[in-house]
Protein backbone atom coordinates (compact mmCIF):
# COMPACT_ATOMS: atom_id res chain seq x y z
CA UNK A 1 -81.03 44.75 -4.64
CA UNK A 2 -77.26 44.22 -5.15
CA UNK A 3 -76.43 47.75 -6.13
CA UNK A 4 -78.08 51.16 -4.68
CA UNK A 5 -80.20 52.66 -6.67
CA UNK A 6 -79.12 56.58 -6.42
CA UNK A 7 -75.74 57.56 -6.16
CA UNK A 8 -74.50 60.82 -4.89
CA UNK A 9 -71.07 61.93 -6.03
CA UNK A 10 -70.01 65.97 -4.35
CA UNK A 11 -66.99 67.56 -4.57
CA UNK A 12 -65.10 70.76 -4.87
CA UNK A 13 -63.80 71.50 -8.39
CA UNK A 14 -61.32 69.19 -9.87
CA UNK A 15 -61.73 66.88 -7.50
CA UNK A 16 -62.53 64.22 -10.25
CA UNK A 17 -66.36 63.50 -9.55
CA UNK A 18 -67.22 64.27 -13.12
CA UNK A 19 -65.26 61.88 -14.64
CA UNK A 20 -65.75 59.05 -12.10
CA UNK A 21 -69.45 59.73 -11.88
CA UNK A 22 -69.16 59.33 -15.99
CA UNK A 23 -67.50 55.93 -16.03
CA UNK A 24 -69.43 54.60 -12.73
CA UNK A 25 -72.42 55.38 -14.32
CA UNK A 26 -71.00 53.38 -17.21
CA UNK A 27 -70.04 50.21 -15.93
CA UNK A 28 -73.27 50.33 -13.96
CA UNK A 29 -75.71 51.43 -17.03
CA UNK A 30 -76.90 53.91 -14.83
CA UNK A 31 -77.73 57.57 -16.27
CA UNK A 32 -74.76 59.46 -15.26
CA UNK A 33 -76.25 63.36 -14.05
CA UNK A 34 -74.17 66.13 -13.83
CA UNK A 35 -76.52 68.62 -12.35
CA UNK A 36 -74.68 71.52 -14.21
CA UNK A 37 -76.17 70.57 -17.14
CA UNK A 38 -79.55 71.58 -16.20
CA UNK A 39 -78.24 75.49 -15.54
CA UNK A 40 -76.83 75.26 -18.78
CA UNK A 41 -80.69 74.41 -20.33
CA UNK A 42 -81.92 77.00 -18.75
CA UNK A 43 -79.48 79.58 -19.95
CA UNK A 44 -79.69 78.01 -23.54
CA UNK A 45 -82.93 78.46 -23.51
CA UNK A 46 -83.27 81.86 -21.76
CA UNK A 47 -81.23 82.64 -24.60
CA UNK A 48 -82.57 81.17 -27.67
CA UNK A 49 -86.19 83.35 -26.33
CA UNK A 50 -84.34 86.86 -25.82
CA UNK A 51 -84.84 86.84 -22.00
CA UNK A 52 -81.76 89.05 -20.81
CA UNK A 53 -79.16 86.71 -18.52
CA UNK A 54 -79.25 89.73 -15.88
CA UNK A 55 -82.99 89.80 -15.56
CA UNK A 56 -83.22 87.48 -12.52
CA UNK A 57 -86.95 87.64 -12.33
CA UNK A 58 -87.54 87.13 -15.94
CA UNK A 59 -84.77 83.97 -15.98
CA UNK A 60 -86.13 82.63 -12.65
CA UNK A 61 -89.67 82.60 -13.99
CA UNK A 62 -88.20 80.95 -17.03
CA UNK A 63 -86.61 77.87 -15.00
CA UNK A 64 -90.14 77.67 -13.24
CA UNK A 65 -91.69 76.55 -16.02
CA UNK A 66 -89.01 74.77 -18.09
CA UNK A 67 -89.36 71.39 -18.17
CA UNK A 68 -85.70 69.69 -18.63
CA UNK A 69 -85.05 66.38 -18.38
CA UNK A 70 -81.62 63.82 -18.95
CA UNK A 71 -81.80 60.29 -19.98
CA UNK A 72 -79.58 58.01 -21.18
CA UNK A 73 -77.99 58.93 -25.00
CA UNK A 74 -80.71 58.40 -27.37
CA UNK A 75 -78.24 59.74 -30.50
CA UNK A 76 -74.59 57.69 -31.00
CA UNK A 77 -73.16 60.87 -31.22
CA UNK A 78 -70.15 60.71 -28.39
CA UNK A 79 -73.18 62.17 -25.98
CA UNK A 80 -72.56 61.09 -22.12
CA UNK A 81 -76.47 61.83 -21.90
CA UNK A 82 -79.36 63.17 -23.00
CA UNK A 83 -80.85 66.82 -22.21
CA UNK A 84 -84.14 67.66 -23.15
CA UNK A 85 -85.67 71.22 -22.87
CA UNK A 86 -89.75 71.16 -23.10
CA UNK A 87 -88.56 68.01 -25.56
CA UNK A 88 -86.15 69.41 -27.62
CA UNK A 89 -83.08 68.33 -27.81
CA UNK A 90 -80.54 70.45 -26.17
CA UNK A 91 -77.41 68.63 -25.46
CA UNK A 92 -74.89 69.87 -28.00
CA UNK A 93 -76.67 73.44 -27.91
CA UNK A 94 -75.92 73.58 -24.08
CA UNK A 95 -71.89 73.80 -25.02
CA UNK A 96 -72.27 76.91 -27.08
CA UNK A 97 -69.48 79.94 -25.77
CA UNK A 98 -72.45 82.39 -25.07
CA UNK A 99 -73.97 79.67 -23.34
CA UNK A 100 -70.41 79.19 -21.24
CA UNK A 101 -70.33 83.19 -20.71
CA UNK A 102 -74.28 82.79 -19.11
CA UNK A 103 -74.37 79.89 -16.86
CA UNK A 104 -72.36 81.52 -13.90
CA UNK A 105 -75.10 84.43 -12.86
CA UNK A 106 -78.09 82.00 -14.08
CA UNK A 107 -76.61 79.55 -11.54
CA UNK A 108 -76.32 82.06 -8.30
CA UNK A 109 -80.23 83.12 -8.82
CA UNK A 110 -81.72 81.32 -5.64
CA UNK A 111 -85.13 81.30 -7.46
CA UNK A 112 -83.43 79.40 -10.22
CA UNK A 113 -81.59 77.00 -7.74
CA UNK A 114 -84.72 76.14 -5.58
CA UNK A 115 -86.72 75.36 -9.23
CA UNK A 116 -83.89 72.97 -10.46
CA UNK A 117 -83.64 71.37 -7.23
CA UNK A 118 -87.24 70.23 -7.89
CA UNK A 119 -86.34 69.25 -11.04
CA UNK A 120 -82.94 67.54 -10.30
CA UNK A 121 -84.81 65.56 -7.57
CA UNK A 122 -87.56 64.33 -10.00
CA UNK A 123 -84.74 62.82 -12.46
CA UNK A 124 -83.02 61.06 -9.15
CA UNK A 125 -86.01 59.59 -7.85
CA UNK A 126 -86.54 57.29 -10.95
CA UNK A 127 -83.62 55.62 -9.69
CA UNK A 128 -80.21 53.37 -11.47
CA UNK A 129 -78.65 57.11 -11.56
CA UNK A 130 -75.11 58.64 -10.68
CA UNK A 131 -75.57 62.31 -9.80
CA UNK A 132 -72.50 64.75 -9.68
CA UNK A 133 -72.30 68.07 -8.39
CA UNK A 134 -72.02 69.91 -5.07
CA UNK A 135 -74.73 70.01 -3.26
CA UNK A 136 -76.27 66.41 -4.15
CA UNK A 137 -76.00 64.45 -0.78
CA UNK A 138 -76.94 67.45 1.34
CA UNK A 139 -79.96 68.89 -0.74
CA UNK A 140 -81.00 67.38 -3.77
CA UNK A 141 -80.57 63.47 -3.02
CA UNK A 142 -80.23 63.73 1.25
CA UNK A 143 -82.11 60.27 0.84
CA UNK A 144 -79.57 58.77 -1.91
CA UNK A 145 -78.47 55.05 -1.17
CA UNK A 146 -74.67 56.12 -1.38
CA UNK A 147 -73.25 59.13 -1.22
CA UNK A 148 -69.85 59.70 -1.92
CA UNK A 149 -67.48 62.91 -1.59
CA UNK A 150 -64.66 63.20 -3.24
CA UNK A 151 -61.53 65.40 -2.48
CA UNK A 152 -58.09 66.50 -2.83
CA UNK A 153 -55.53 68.80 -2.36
CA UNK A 154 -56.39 72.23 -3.89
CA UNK A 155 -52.42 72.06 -5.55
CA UNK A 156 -53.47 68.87 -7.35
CA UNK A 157 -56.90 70.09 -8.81
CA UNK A 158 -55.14 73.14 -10.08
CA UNK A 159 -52.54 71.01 -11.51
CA UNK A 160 -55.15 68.53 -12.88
CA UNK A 161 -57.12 71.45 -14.34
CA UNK A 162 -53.79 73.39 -15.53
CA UNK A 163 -53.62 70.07 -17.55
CA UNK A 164 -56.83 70.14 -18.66
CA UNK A 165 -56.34 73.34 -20.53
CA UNK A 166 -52.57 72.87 -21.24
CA UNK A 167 -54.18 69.97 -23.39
CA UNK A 168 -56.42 71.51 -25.78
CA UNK A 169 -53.69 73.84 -26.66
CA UNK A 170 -54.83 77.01 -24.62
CA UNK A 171 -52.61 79.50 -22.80
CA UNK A 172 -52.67 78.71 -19.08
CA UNK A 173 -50.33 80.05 -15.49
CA UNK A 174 -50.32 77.39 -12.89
CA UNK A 175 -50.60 79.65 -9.97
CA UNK A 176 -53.60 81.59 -11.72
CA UNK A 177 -55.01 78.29 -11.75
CA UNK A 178 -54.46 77.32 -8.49
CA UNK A 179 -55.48 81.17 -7.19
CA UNK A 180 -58.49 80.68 -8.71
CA UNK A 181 -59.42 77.36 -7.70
CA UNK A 182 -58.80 78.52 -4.21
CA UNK A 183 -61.40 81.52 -4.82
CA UNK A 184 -63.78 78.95 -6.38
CA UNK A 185 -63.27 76.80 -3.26
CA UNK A 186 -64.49 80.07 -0.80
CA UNK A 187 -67.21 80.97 -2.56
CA UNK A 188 -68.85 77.83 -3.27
CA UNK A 189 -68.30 76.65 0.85
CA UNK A 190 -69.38 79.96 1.98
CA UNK A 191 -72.27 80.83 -0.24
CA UNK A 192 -75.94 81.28 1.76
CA UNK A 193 -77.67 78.84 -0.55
CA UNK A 194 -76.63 75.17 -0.50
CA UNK A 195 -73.09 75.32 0.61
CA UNK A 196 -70.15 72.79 -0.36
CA UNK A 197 -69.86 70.37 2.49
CA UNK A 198 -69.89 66.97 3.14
CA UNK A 199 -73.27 65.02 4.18
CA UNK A 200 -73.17 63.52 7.68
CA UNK A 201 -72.92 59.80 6.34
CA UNK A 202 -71.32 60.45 2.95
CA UNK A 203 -67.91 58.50 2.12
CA UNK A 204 -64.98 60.57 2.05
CA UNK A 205 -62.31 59.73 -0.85
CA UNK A 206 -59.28 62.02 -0.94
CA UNK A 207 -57.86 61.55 -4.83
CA UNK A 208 -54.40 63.24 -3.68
CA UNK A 209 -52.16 60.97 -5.88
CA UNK A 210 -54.53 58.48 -7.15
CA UNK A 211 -55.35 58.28 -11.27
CA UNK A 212 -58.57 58.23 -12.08
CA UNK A 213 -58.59 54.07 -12.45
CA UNK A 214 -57.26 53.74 -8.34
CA UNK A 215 -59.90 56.03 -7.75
CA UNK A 216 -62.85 54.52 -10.22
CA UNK A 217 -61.71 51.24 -8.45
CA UNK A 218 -62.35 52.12 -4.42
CA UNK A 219 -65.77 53.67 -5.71
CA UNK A 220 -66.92 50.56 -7.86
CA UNK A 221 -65.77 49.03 -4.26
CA UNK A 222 -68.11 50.83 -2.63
CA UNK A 223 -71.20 50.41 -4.68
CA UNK A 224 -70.15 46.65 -4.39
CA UNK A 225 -70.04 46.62 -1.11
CA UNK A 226 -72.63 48.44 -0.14
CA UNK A 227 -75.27 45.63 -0.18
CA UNK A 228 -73.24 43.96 2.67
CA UNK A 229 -74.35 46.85 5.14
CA UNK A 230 -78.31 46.75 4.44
């Protein structure tokens, strides 16, 4: 086995991990996993059966038994993946605006967390996958073959999301950006369930000043190399 099988990629927001996890999961042929999306099922769906976003029981209850799963694309469609709720077809519905507006409570209910976790870890376990989010080496994957966590300054992920936005035409304020990345940063490495941090033996890659091809070339490194330590 030349390359590991599961790949961990955490991060604070910005820090790049989508997009590298994307195109690493591409030049391996992996299925590239960005946990998020699975939240987003869950509140597409919660929707779509008139189950109120505040009721926590009622959405918890509904991520319990909400079978959600993420494949390769199976449509040429410009999908990174495939999302699947109870085998529908979800991944276009999952970028609606009142979808957007949902996710954030649906994602903070612990019951929710704990049932995707399950989930998340069932998708992982088959193996040739890159999985992004935040809490991936620590709780979902804590077994992956390489885990990776990348950084950088909290100035440059404003600036890279300020860009982001800038882009697609939007009004955006730099320092509103950067105030609330900073916000986004405490809450996420303070919260009670599955804190931000970096796992014990993940690698460490700090983006500060790298483009996304410096930084898509140490990881490809690192899966390469990887084989040379087992």
């Amino acid at each position: 086995m030349r390359h590991p099988l599961t790949i961990a990629i955490d991060g604070p927001a910005a820090s790049g991990k989508s997009t590298i996890g994307r195109l690493l999961a591409a030049h391996l042929n992996y299925v590239y996993f960005d946990t998020g999306v699975m939240y987003r099922a869950v509140t597409h769906v919660a929707l779509d059966r008139g189950v109120p976003i505040e009721d926590e029981a009622g959405v918890t209850a509904l991520a319990e038994n909400l079978a959600i799963d993420v494949a390769l694309p199976t449509v040429d469609d410009g999908r990174q993946y495939t999302v699947l709720a109870d085998n529908e077809d979800v991944t276009w519905a999952i970028r609606r605006p009142d979808v957007d507006r949902g996710v954030s409570p649906v994602s903070e209910y612990a019951g929710v967390r704990a049932a995707l976790t399950v989930q998340q870890r069932r998708v992982g376990q088959r193996g040739q996958i890159v999985m992004v989010g935040r809490d991936i080496g620590t709780v979902v994957l804590p077994d992956a073959d390489l885990k990776i966590y990348l950084d950088a300054a909290a100035e440059e992920r404003a600036w890279r999301r300020y860009q982001e936005v800038a882009e697609r035409k939007e009004p955006v304020d730099y320092d509103a950006v950067l105030a609330s990345m900073r916000r986004r940063d405490e809450i996420d490495s303070r919260r009670a369930l599955a804190p931000l941090q970096v796992a014990h033996d993940a690698v460490v890659l700090d983006t500060t000043g790298m483009d996304v091809h410096q930084v898509l070339d140490k990881v490809v490194k690192l899966v390469d190399d990887w084989h040379k330590d087992k």
